[in-house]
N, C-alpha and C. Protein backbone atom coordinates (compact mmCIF):
# COMPACT_ATOMS: atom_id res chain seq x y z
N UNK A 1 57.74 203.40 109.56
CA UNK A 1 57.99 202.12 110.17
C UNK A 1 59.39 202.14 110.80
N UNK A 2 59.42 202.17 111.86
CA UNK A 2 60.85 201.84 112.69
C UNK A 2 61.43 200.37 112.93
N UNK A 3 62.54 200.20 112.55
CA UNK A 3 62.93 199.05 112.48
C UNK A 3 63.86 198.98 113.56
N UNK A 4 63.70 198.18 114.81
CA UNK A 4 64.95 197.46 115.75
C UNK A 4 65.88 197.18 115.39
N UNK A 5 66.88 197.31 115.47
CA UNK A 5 68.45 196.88 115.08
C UNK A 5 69.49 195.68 116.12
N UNK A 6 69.40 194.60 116.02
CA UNK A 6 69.94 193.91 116.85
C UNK A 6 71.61 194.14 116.52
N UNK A 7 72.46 195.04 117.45
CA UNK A 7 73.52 195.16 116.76
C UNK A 7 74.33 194.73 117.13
N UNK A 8 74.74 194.18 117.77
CA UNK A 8 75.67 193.11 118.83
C UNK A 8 75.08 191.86 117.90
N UNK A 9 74.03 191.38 117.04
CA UNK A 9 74.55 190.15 116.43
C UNK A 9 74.58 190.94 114.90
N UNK A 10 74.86 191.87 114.21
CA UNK A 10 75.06 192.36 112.84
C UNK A 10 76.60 192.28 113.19
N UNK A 11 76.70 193.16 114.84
CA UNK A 11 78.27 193.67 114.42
C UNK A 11 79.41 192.15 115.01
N UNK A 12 78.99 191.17 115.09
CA UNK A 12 79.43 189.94 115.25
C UNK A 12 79.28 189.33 114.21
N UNK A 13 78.30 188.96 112.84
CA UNK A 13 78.26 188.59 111.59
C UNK A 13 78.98 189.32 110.63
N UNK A 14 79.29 190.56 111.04
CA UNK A 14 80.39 191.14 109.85
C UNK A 14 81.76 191.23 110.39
N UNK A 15 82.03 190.78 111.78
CA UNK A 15 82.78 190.78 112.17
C UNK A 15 83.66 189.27 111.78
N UNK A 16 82.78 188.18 111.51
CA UNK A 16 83.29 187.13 111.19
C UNK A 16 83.17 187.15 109.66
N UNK A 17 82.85 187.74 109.20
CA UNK A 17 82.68 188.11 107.51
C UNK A 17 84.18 188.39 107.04
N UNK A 18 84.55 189.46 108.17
CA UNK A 18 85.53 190.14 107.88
C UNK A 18 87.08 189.21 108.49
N UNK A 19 86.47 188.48 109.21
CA UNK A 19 87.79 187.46 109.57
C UNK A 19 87.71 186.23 108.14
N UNK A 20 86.54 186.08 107.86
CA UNK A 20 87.17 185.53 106.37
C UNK A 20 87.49 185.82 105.32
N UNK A 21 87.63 186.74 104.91
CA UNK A 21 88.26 187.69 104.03
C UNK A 21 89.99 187.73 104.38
N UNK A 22 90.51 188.11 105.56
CA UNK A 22 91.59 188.21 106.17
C UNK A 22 92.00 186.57 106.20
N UNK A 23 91.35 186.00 106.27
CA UNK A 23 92.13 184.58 105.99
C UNK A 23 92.16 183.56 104.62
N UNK A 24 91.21 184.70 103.41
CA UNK A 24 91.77 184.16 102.03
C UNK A 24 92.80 184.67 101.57
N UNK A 25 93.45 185.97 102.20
CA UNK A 25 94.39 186.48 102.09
C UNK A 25 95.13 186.56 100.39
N UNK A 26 93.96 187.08 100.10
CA UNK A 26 93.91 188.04 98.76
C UNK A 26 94.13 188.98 98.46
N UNK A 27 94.19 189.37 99.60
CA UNK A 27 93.91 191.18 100.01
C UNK A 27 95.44 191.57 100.11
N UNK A 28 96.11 192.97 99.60
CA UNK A 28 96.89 193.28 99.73
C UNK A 28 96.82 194.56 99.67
N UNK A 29 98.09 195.48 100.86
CA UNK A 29 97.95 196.70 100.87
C UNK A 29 97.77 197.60 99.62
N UNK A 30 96.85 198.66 99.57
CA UNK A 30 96.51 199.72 98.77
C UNK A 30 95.48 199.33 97.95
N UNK A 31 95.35 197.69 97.74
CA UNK A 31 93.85 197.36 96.91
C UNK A 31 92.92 198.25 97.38
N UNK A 32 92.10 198.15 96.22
CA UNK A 32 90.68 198.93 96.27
C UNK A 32 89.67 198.08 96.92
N UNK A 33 88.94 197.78 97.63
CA UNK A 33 87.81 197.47 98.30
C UNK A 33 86.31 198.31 98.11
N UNK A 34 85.76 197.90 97.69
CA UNK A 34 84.31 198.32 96.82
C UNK A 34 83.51 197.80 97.77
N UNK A 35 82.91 198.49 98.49
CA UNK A 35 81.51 198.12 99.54
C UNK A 35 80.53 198.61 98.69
N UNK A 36 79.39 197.48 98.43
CA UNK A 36 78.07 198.05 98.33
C UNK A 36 77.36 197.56 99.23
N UNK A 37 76.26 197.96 99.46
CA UNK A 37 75.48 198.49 100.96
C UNK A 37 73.99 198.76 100.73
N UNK A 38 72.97 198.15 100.58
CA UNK A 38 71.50 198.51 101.05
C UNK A 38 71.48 197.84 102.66
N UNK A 39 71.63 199.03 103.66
CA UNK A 39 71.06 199.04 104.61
C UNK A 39 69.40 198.47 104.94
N UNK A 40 68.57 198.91 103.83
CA UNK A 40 67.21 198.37 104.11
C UNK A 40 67.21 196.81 103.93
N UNK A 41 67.96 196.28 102.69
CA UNK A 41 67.74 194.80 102.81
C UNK A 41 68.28 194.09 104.38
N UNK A 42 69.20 194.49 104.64
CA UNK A 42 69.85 193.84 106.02
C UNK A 42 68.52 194.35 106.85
N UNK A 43 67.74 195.11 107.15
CA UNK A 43 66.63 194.90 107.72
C UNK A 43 65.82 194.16 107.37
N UNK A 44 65.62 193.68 106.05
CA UNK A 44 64.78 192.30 105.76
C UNK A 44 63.88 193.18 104.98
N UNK A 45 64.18 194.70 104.57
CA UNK A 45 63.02 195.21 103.66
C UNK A 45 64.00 195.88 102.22
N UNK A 46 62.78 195.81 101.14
CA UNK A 46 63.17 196.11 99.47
C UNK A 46 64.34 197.25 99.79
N UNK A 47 65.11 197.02 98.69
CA UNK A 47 66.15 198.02 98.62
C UNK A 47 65.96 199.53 98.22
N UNK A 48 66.31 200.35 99.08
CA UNK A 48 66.24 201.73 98.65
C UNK A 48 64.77 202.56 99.78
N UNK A 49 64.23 201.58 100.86
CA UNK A 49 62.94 201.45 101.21
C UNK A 49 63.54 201.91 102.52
N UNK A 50 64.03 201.69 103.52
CA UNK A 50 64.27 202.36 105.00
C UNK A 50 65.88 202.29 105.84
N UNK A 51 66.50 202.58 104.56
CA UNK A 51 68.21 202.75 104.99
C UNK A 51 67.85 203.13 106.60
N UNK A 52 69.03 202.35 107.07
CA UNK A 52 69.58 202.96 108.52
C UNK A 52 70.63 203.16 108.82
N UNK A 53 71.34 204.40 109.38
CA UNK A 53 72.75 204.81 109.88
C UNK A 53 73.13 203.83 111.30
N UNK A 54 72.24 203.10 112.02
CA UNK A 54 72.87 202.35 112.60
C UNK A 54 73.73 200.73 111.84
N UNK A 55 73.03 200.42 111.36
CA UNK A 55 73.37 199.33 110.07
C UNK A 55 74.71 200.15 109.28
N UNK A 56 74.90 201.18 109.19
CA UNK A 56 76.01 201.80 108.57
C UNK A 56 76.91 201.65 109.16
N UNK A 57 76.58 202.24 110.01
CA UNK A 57 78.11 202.44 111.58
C UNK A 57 78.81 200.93 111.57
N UNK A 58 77.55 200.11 111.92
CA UNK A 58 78.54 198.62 112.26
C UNK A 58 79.02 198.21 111.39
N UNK A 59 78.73 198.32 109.93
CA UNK A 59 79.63 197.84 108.75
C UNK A 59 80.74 198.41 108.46
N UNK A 60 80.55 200.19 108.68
CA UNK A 60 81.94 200.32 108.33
C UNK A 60 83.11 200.43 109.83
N UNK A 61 82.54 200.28 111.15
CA UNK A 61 83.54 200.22 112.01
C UNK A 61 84.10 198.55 111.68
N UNK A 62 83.06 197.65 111.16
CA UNK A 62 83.91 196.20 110.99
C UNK A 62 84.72 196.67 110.07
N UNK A 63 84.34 197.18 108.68
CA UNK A 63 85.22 197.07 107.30
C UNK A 63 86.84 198.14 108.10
N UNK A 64 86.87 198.86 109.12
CA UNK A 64 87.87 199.74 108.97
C UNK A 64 88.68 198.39 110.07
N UNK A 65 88.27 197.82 110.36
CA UNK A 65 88.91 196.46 111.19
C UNK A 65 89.74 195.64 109.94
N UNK A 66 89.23 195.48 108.79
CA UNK A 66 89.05 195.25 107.51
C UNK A 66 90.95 196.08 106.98
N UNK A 67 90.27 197.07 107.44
CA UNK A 67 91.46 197.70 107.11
C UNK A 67 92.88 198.07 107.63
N UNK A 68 92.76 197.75 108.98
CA UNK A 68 93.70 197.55 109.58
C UNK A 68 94.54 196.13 109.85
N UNK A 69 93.69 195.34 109.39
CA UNK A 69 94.43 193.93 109.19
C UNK A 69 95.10 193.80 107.74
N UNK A 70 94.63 194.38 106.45
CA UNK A 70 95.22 194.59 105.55
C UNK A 70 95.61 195.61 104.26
N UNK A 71 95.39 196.62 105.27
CA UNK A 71 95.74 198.19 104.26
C UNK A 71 95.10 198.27 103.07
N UNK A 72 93.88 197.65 103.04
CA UNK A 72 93.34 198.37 101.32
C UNK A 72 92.52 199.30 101.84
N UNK A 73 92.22 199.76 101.07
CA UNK A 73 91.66 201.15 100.82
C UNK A 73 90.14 201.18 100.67
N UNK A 74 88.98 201.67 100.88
CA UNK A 74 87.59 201.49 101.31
C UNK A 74 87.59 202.62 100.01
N UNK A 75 86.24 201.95 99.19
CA UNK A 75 85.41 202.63 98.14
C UNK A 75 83.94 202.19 98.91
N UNK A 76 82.79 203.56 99.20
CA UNK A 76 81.70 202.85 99.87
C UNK A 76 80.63 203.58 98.25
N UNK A 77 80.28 202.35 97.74
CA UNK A 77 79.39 202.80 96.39
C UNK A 77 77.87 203.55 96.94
N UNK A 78 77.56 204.60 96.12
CA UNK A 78 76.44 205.14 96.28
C UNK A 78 75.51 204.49 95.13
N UNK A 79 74.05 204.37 96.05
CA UNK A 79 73.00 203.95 95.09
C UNK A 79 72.65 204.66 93.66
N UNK A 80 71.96 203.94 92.70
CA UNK A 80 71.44 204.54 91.66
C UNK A 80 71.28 205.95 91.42
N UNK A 81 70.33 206.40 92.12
CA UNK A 81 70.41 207.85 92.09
C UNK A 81 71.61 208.66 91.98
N UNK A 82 72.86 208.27 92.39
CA UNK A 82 73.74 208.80 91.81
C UNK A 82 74.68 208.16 91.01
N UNK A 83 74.35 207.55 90.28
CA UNK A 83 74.99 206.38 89.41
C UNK A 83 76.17 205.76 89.65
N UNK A 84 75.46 205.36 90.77
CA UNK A 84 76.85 204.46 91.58
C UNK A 84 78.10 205.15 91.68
N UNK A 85 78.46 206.63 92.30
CA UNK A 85 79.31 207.20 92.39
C UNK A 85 79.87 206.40 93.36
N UNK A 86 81.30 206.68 94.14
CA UNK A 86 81.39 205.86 95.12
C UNK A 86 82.36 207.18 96.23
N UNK A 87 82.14 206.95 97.47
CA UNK A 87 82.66 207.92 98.17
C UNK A 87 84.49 206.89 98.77
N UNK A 88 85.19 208.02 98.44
CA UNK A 88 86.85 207.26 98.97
C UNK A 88 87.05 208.43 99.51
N UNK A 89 88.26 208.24 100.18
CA UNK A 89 89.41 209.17 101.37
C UNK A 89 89.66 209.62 99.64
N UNK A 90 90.28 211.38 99.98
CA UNK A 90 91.06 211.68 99.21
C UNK A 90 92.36 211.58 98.96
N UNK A 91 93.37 210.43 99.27
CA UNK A 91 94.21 210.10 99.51
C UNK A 91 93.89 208.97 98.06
N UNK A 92 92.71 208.11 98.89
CA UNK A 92 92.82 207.22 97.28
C UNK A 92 92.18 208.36 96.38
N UNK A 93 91.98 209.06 96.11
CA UNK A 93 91.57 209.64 95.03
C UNK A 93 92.88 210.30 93.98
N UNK A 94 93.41 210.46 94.86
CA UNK A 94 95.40 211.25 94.78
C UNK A 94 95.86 209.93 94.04
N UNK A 95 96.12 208.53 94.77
CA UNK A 95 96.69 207.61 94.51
C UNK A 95 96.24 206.94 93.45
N UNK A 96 94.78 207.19 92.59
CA UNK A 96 94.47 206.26 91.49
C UNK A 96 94.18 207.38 90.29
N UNK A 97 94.47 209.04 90.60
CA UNK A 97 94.37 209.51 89.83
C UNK A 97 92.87 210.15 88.99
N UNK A 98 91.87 209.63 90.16
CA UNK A 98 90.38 210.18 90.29
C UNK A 98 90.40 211.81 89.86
N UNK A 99 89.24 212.54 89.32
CA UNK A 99 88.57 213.46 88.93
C UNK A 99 87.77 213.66 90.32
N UNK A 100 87.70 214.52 91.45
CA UNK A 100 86.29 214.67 92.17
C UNK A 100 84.81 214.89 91.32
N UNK A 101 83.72 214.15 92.09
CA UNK A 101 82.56 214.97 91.61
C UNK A 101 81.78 215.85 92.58
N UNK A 102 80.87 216.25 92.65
CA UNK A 102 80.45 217.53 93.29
C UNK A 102 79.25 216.71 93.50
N UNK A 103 78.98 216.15 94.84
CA UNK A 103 77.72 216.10 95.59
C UNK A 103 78.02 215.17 96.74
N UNK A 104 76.65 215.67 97.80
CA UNK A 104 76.54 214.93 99.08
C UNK A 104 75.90 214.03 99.14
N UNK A 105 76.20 212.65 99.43
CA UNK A 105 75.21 211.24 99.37
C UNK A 105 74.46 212.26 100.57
N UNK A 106 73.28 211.54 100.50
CA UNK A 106 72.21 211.33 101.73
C UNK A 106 71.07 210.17 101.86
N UNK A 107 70.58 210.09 102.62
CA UNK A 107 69.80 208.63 102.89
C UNK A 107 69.13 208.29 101.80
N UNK A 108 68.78 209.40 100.89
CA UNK A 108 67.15 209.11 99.82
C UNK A 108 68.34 209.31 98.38
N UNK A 109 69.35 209.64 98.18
CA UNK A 109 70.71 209.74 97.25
C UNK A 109 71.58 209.28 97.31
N UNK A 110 71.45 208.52 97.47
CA UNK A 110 73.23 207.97 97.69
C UNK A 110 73.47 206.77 98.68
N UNK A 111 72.00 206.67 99.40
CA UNK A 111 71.66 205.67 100.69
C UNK A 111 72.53 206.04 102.21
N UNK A 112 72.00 205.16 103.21
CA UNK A 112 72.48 205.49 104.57
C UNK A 112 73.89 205.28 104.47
N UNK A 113 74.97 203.86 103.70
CA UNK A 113 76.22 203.46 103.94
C UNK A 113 76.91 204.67 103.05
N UNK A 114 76.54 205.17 102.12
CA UNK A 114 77.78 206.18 101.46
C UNK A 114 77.84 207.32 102.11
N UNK A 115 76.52 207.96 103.00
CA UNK A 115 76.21 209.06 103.66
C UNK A 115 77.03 209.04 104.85
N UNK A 116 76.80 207.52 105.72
CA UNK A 116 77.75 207.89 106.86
C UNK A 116 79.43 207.78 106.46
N UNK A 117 79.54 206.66 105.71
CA UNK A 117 80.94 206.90 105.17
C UNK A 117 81.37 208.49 104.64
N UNK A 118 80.75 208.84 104.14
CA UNK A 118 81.00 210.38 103.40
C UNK A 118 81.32 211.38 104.76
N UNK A 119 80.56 210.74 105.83
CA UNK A 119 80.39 212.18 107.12
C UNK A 119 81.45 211.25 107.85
N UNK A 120 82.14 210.41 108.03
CA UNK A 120 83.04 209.43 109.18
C UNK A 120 84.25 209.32 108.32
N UNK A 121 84.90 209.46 106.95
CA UNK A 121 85.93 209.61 106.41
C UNK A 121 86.39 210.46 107.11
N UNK A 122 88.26 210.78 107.02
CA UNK A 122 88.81 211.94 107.30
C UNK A 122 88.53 212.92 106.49
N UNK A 123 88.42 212.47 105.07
CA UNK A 123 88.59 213.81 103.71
C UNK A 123 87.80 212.71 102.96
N UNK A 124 86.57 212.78 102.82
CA UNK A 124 85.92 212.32 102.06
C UNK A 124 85.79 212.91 100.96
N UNK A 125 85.58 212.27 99.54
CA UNK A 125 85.68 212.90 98.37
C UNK A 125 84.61 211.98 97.42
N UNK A 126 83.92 212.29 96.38
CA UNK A 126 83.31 211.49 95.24
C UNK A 126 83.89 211.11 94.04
N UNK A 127 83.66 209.93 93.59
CA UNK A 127 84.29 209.76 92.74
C UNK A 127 83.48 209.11 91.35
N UNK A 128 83.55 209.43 90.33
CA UNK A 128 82.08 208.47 89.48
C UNK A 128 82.50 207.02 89.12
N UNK A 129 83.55 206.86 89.03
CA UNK A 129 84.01 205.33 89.01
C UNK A 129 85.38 205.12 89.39
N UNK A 130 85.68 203.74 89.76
CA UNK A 130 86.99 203.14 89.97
C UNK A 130 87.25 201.77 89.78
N UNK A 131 88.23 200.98 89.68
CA UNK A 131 88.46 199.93 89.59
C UNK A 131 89.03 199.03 90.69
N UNK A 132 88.27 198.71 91.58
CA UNK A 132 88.70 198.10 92.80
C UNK A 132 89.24 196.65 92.68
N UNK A 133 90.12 196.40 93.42
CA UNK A 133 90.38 194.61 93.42
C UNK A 133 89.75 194.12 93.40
N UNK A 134 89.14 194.29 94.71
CA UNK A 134 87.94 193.16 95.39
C UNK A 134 87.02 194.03 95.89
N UNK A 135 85.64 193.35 96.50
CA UNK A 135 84.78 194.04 97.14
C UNK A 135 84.02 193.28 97.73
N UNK A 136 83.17 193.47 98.22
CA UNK A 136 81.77 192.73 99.36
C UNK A 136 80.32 193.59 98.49
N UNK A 137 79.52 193.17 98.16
CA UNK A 137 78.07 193.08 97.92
C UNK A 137 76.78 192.79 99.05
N UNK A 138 76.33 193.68 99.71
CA UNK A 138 75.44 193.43 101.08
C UNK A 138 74.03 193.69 100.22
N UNK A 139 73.56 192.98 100.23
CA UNK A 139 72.08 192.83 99.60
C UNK A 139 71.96 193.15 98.40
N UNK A 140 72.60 192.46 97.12
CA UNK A 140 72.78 192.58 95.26
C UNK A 140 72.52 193.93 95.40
N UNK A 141 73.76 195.09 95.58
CA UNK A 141 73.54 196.30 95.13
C UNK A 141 74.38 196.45 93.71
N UNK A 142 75.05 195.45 93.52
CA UNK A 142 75.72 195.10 92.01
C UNK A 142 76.88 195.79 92.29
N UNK A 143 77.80 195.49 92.71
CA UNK A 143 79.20 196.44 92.52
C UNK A 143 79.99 196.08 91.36
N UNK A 144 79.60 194.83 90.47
CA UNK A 144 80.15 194.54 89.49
C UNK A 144 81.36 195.59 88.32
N UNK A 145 80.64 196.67 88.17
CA UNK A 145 80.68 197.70 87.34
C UNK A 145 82.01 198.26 88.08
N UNK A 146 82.53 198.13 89.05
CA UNK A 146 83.92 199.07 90.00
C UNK A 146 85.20 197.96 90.28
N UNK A 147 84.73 196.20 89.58
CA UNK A 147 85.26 195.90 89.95
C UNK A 147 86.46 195.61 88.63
N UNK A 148 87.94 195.55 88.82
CA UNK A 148 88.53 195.09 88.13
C UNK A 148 88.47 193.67 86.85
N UNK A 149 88.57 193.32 85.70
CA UNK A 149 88.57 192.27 85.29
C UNK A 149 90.05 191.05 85.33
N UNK A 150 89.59 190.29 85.56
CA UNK A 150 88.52 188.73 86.11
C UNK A 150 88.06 189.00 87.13
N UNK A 151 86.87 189.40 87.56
CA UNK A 151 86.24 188.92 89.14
C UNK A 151 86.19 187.76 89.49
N UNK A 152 86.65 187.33 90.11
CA UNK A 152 86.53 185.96 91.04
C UNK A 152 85.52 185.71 91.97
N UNK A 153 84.99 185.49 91.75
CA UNK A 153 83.35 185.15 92.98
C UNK A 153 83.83 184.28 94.23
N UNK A 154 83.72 184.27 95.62
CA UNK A 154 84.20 183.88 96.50
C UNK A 154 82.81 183.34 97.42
N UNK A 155 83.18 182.65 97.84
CA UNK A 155 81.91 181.24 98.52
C UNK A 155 82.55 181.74 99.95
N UNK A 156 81.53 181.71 101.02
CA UNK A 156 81.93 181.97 102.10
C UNK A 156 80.73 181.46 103.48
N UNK A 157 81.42 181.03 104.40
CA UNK A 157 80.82 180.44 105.27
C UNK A 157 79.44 181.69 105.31
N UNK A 158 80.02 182.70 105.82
CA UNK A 158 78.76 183.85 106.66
C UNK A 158 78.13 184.59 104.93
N UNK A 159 76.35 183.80 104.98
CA UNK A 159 76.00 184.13 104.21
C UNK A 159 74.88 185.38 103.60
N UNK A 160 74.07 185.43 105.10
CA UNK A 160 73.59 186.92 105.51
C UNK A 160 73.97 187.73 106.53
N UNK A 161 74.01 188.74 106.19
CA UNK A 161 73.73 190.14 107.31
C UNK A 161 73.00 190.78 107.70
N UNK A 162 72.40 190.34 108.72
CA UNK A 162 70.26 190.24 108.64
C UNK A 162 69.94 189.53 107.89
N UNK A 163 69.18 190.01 107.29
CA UNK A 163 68.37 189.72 106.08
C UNK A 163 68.97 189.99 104.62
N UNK A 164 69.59 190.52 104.57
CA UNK A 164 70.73 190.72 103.37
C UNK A 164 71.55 189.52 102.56
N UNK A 165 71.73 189.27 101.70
CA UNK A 165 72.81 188.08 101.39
C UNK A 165 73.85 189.02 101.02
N UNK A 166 74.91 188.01 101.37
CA UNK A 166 76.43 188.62 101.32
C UNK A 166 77.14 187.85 99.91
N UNK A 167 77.58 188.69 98.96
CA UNK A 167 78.44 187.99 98.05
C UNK A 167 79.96 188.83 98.10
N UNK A 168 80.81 188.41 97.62
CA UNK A 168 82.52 188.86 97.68
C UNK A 168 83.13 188.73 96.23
N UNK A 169 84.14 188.99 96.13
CA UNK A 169 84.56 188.83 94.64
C UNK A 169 86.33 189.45 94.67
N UNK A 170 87.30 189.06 94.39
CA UNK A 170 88.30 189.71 93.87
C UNK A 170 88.92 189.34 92.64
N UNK A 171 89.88 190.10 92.30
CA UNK A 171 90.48 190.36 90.58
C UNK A 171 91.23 189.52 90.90
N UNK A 172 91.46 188.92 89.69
CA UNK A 172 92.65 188.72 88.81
C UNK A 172 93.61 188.99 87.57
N UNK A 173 94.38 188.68 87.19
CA UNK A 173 94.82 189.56 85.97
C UNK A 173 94.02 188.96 84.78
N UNK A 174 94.00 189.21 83.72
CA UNK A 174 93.42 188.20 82.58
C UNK A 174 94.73 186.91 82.12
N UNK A 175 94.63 185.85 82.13
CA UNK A 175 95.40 184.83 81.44
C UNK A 175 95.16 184.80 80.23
N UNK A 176 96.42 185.11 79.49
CA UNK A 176 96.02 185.30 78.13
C UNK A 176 97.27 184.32 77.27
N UNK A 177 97.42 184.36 75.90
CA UNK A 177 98.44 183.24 75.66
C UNK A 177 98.31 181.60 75.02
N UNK A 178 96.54 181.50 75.46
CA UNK A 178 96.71 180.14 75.12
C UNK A 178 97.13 178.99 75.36
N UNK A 179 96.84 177.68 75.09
CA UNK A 179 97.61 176.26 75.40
C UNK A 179 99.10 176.84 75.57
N UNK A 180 99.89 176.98 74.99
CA UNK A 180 101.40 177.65 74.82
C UNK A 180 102.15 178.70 75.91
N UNK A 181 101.08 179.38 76.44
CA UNK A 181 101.23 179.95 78.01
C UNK A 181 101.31 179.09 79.03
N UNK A 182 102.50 179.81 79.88
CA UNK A 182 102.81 179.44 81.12
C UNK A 182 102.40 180.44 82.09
N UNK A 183 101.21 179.53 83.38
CA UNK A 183 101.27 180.98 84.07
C UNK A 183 101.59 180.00 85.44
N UNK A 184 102.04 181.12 86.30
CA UNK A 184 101.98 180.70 88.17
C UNK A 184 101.27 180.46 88.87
């Protein structure tokens, strides 16, 4: 089954995705950013069912827009099959003190978004887990598990990408202390 890609309105919905993110201004240089990614749901079909590298491209040329407005750092999570490894630059891998692991996402392993991220990085590297600030969720691929504790769940105007629902989330520290704590 071949699926049409309308990409001039995907890459205009993540494009305004990504201008609200930049204006909760949460985001700060070197955070971790956790993309998860079923390409097939943003086509409007079950997850893990007809990934597409065009649906890839436009997410991560928006997310590196993403990144040039506020220097965090891109984690793109791989599907189940590889237990949510996640592909980063080896630069963050240097900077958080990562272990590499040894394998190549591909469309049916790892899905279409970690595969093209993995082949469009400068020095792509694997990693089996990390603790990101914040992240974006494109069709409940659960990034829960990479993200720092308190996640903060974030409400946002742009609510699909296609067919996909979009959820967001960033950390906070834990407030701890009690009535008797003072925090900022």
């Amino acid at each position: 089954m071949t699926h049409t890609v309308d990409k001039a309105a995907l890459k205009e919905t993540m494009d305004k995705f990504v201008s609200e993110w930049v204006a909760l201004n949460v985001l700060k240089p070197n955070d971790i950013f956790v993309v998860g990614t079923s390409t097939s749901e943003v086509l409007g079909e079950r997850i893990g069912t007809v990934g597409s590298m065009d649906v890839a491209e436009i997410i991560f040329t928006s997310l590196n827009a993403l990144v040039d407005q506020t220097g965090v750092r891109l984690a793109f999570q791989c599907c189940e099959h590889l237990n949510r490894a996640l592909v980063v630059e080896k630069t963050t891998l240097i900077a958080e003190g990562k272990r590499p692991v040894t394998v190549v996402p591909h469309r049916y392993a790892g899905g279409s978004m970690a595969t093209y991220s993995y082949h469009h990085f400068d020095e792509a590297v694997i990693v089996e887990t990390i603790e990101a600030n914040a992240g974006i969720d494109i069709g409940e691929t659960m990034i829960g598990m990479h993200l720092l504790p308190v996640a903060v769940p974030l409400r946002f105007k742009t609510k699909y990408l296609g067919e996909a629902r979009l959820a967001g989330a960033y950390s906070r520290p834990k407030l701890i202390g009690g009535e008797r704590a003072i925090y900022q």
